[in-house]
N, C-alpha and C. Protein backbone atom coordinates (compact mmCIF):
# COMPACT_ATOMS: atom_id res chain seq x y z
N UNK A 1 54.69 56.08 -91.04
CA UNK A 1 55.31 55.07 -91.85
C UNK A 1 55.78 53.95 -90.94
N UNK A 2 55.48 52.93 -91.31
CA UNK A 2 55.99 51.50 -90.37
C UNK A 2 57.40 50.78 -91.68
N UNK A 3 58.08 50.80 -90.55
CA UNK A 3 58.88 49.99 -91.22
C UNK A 3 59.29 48.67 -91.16
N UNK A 4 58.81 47.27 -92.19
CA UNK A 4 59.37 45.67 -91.66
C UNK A 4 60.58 45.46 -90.58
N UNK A 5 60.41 44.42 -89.89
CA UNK A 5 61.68 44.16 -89.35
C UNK A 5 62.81 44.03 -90.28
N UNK A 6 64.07 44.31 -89.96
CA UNK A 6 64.94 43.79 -90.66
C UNK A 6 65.30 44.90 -91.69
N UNK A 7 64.56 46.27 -91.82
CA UNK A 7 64.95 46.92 -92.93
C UNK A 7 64.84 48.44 -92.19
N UNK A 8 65.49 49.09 -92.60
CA UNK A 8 65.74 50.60 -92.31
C UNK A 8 65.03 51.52 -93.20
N UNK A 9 65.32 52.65 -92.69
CA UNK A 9 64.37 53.84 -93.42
C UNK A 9 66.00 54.65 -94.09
N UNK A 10 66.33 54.95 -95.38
CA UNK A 10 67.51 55.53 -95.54
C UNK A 10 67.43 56.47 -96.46
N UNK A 11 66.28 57.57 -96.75
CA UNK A 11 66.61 58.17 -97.43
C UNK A 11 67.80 59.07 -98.21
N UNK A 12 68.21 59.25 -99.22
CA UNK A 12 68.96 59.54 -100.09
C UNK A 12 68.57 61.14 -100.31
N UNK A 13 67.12 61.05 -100.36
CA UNK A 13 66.53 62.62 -101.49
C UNK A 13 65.50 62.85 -100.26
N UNK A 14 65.84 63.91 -99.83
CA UNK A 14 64.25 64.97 -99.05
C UNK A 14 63.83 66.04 -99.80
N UNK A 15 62.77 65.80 -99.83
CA UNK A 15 61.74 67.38 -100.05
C UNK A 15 61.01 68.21 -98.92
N UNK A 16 61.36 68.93 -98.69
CA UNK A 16 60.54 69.44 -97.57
C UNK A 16 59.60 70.76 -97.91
N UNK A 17 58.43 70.95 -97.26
CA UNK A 17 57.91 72.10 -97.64
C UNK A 17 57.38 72.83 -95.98
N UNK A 18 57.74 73.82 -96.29
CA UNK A 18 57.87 74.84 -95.01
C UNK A 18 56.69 75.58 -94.96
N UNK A 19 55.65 76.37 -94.05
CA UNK A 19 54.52 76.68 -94.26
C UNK A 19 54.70 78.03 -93.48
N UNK A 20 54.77 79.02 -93.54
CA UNK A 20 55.21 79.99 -92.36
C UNK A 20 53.59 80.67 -92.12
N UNK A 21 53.26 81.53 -90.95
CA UNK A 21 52.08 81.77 -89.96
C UNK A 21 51.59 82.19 -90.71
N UNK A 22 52.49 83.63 -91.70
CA UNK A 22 52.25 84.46 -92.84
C UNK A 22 51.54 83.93 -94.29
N UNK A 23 51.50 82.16 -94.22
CA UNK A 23 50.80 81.29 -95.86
C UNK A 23 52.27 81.80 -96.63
N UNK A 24 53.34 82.03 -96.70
CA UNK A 24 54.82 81.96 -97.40
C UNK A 24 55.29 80.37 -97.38
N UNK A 25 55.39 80.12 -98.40
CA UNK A 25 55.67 78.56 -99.29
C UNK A 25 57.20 78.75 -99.33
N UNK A 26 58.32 77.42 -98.35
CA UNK A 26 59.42 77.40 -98.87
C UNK A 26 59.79 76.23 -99.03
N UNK A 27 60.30 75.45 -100.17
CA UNK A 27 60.75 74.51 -100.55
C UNK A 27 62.14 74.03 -99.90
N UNK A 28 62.68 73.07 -99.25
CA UNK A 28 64.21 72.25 -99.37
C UNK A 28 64.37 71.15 -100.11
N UNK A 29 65.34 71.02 -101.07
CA UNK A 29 65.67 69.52 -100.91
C UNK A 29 67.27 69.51 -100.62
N UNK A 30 67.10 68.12 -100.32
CA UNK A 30 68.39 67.59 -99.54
C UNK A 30 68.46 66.45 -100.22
N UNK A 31 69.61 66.34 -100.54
CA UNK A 31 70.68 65.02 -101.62
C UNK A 31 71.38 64.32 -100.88
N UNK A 32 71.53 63.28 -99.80
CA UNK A 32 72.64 63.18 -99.50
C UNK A 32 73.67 61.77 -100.09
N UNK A 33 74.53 61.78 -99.84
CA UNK A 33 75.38 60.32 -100.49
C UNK A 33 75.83 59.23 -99.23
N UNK A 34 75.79 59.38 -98.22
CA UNK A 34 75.88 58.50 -97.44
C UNK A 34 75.36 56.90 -97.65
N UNK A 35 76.15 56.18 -97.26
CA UNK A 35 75.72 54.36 -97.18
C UNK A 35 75.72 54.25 -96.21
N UNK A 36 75.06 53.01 -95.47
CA UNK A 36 74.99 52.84 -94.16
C UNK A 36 76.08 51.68 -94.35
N UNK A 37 77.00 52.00 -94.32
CA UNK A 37 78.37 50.88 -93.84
C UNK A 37 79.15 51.65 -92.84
N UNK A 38 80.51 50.82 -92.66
CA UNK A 38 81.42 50.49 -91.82
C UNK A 38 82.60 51.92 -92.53
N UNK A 39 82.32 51.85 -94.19
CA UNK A 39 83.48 52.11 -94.14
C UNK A 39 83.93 53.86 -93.81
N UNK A 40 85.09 54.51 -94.39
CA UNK A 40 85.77 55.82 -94.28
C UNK A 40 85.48 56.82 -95.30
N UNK A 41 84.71 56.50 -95.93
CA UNK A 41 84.64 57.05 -97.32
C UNK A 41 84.04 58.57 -97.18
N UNK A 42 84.64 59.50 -97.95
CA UNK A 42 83.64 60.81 -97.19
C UNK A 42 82.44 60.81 -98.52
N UNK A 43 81.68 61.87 -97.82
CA UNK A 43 80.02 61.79 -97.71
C UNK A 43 80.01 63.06 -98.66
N UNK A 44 79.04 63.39 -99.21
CA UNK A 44 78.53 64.95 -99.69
C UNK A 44 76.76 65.00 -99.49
N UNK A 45 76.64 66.53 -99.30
CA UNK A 45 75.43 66.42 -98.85
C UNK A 45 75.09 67.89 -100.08
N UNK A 46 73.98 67.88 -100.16
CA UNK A 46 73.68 69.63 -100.71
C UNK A 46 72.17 69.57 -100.37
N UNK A 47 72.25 70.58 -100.14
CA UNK A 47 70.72 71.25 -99.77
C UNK A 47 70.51 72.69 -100.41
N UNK A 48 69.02 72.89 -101.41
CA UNK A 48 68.37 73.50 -101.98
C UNK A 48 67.49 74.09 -101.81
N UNK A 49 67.30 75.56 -101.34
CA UNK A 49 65.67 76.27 -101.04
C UNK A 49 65.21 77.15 -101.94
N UNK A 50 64.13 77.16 -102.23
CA UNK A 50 63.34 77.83 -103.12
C UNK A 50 61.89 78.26 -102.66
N UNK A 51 61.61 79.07 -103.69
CA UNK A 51 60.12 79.88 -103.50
C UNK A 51 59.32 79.28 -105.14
N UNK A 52 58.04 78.89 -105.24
CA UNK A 52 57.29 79.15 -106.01
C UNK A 52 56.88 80.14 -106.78
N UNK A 53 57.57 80.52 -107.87
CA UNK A 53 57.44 81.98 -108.58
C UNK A 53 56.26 81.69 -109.95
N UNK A 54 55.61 82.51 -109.98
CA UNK A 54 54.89 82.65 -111.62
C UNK A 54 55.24 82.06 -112.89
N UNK A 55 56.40 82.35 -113.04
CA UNK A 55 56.85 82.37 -114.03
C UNK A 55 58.04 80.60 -114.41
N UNK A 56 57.15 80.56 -115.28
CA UNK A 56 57.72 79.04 -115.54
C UNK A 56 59.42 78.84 -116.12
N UNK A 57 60.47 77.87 -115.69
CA UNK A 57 61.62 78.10 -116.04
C UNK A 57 61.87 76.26 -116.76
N UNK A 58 62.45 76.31 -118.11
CA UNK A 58 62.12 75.02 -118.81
C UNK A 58 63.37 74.34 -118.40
N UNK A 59 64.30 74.84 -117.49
CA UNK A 59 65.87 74.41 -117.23
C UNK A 59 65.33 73.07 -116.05
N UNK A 60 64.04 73.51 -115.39
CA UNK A 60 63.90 72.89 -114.09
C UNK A 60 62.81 71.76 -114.76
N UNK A 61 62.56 71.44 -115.96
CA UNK A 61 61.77 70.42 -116.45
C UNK A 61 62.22 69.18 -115.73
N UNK A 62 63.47 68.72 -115.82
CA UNK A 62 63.78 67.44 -115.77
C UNK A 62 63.58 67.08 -113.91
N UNK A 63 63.93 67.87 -113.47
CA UNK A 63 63.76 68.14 -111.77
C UNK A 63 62.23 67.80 -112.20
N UNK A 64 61.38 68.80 -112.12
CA UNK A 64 59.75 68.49 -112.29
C UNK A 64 59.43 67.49 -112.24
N UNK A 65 59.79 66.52 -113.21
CA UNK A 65 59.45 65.05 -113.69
C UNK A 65 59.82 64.36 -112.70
N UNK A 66 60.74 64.24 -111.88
CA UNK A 66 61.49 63.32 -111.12
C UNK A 66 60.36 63.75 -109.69
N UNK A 67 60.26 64.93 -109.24
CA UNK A 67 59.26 65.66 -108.14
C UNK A 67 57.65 64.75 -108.83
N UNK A 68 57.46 64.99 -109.57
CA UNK A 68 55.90 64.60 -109.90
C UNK A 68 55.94 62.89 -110.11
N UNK A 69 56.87 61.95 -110.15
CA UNK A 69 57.41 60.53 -109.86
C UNK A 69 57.41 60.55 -108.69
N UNK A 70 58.03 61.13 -108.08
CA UNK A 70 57.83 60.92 -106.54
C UNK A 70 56.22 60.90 -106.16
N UNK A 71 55.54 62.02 -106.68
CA UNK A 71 54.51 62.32 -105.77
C UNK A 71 53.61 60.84 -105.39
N UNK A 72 53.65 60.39 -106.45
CA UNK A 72 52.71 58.89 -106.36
C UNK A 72 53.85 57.25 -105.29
N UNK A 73 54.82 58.15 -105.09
CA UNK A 73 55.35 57.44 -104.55
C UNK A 73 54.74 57.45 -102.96
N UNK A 74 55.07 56.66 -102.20
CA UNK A 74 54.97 56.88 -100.73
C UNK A 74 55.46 57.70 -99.80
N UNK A 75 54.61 58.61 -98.78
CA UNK A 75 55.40 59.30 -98.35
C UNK A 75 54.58 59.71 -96.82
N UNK A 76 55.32 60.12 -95.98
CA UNK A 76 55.40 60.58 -94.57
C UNK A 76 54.21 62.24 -94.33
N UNK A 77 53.50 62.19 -93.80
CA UNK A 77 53.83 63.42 -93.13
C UNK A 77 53.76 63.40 -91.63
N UNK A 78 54.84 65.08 -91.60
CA UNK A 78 55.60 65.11 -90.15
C UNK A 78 54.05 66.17 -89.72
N UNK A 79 53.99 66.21 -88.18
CA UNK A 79 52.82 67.02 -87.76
C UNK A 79 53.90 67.99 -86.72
N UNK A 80 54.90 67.33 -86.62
CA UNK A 80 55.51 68.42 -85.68
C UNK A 80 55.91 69.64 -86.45
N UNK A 81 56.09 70.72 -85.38
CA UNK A 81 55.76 72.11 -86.29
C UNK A 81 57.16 72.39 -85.54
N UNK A 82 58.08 73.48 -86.06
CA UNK A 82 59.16 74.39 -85.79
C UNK A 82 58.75 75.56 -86.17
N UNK A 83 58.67 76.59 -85.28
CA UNK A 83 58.58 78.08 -85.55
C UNK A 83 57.57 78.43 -86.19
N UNK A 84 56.22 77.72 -85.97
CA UNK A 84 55.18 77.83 -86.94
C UNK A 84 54.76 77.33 -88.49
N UNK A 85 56.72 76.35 -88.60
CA UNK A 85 56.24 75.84 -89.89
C UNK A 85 55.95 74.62 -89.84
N UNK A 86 55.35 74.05 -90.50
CA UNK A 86 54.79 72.64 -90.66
C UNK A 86 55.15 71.53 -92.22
N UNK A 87 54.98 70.61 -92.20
CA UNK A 87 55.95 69.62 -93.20
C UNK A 87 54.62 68.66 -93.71
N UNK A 88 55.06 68.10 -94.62
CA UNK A 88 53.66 67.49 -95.59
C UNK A 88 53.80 66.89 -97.13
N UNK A 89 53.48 65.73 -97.76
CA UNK A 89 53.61 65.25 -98.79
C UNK A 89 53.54 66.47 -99.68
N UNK A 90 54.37 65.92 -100.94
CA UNK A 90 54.58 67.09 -102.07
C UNK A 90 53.25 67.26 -102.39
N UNK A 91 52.90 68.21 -102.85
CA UNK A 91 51.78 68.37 -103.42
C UNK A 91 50.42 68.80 -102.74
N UNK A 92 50.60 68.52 -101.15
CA UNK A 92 50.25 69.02 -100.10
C UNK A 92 49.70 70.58 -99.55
């Protein structure tokens, strides 16, 4: 990803997908609230992991929609690996 002069990279929302040696699929996302200012204000962060199960759950529809909006959005992949896992556009 190149970024213009003059503008930053600041994500808000990560998805990450984890690949282990074993082909085991693990999902993160990460929320965070941070601004890039000056001021004191405190921050919250949450982070989410999951597995891909069979069985469909209709609570996680609205999540879905927002994940499958993204997908056509623009996105990174990392090639560096940790512990054998590796990182990659949703859908990847």
């Amino acid at each position: 990803m190149q970024v213009a002069i003059n503008y930053s990279f600041h994500p808000k929302f990560w998805l990450l997908k984890y690949l282990s040696d074993q082909g085991e699929i693990l999902y993160r996302i990460i929320i965070l609230s941070r601004n890039l200012t000056f001021d004191r204000s405190w921050d919250l962060a949450v982070s989410l992991d999951g597995v891909v199960v069979a069985k469909a759950n209709s609570k996680n529809g609205p999540l879905q929609d927002f994940l499958l909006y993204l997908r056509g959005a623009r996105c990174q992949v990392l090639t560096h690996t940790v512990g054998g896992a590796s990182g990659g556009c949703f859908g990847n």
